[in-house]
Protein backbone atom coordinates (compact mmCIF):
# COMPACT_ATOMS: atom_id res chain seq x y z
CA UNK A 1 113.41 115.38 185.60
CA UNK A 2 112.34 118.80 184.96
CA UNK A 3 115.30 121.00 183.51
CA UNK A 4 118.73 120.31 182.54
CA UNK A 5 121.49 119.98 185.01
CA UNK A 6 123.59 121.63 182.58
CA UNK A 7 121.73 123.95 180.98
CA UNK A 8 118.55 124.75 183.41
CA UNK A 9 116.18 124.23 180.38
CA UNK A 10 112.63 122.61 180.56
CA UNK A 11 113.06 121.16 177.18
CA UNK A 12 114.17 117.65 178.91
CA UNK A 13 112.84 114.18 177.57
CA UNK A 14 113.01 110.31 178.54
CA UNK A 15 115.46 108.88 176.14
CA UNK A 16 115.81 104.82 174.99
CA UNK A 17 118.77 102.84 176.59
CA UNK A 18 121.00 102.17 173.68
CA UNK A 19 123.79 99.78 175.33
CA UNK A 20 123.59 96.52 177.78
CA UNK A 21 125.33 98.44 181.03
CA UNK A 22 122.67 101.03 180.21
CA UNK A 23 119.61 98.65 180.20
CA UNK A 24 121.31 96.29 182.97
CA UNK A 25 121.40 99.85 185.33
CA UNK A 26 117.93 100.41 184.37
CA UNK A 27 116.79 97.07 185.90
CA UNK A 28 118.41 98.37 188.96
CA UNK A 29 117.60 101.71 190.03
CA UNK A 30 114.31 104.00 189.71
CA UNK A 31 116.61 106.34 187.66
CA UNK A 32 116.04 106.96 184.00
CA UNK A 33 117.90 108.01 181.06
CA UNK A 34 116.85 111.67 179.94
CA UNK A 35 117.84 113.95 177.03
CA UNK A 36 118.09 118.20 176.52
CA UNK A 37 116.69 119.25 173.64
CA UNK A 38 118.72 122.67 174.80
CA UNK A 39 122.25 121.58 174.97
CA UNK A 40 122.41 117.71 173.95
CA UNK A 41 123.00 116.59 177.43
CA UNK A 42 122.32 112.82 178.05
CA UNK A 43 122.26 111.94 181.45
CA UNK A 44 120.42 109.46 184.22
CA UNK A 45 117.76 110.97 186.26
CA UNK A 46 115.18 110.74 188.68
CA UNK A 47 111.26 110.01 187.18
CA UNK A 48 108.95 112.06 187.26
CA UNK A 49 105.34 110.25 187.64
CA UNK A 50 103.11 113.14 187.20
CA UNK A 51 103.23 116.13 185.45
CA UNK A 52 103.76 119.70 187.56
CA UNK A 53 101.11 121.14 187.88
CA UNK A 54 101.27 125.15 189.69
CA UNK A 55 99.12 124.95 193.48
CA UNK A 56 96.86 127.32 192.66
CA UNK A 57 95.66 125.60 189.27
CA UNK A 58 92.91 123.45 189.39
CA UNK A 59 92.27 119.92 188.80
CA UNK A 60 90.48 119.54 185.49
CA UNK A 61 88.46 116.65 184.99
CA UNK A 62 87.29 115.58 181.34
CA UNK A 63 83.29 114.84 181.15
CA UNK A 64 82.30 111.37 179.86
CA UNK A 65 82.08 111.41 176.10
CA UNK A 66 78.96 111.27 174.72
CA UNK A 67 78.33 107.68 172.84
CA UNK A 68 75.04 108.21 171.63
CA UNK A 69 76.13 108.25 168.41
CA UNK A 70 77.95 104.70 168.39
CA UNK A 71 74.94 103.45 170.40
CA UNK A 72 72.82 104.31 167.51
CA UNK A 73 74.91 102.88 164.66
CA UNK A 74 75.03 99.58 166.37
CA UNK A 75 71.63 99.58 166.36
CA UNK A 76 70.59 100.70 163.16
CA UNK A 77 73.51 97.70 161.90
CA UNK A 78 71.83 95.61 163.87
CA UNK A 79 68.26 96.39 162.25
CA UNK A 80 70.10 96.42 158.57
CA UNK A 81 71.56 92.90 159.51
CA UNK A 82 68.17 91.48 160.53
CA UNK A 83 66.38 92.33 157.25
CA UNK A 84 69.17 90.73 155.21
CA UNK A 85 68.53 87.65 157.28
């Protein structure tokens, strides 16, 4: 859901199921419960998988960390451990 049906604003969140009817619907339907931090309206909705992203934005894809670092603390354990052996 992207923006309150009551209010229009983008300030809309998933929300917890707080009662049995509400978690026995939820095991039924692809429909959520969603909350406005605008207005206060609780309400079902439909999912949204993915964020929005505009068309003429880019995909950004993060570069592999770099592990070096944990690569060579390992080893330099490994070395410590050895000599205590």
């Amino acid at each position: 859901m992207l923006n309150c049906p009551k209010c229009g604003s983008p300030r809309v969140h998933r929300s917890r199921t707080r009662t049995f009817w509400e978690r026995f619907r939820k095991n039924f339907t692809h429909d959520r419960i969603h909350r406005c931090h605008g207005c206060g309206w609780r309400g079902w909705g439909p999912v949204t998988s993915e964020p929005v992203r505009p068309k003429d934005q880019p995909d950004h894809v993060r570069p592999a960390p770099n592990l070096e670092a944990i690569d060579v603390a390992v080893s330099e354990a490994q070395v410590k451990q050895a000599k205590t052996e």
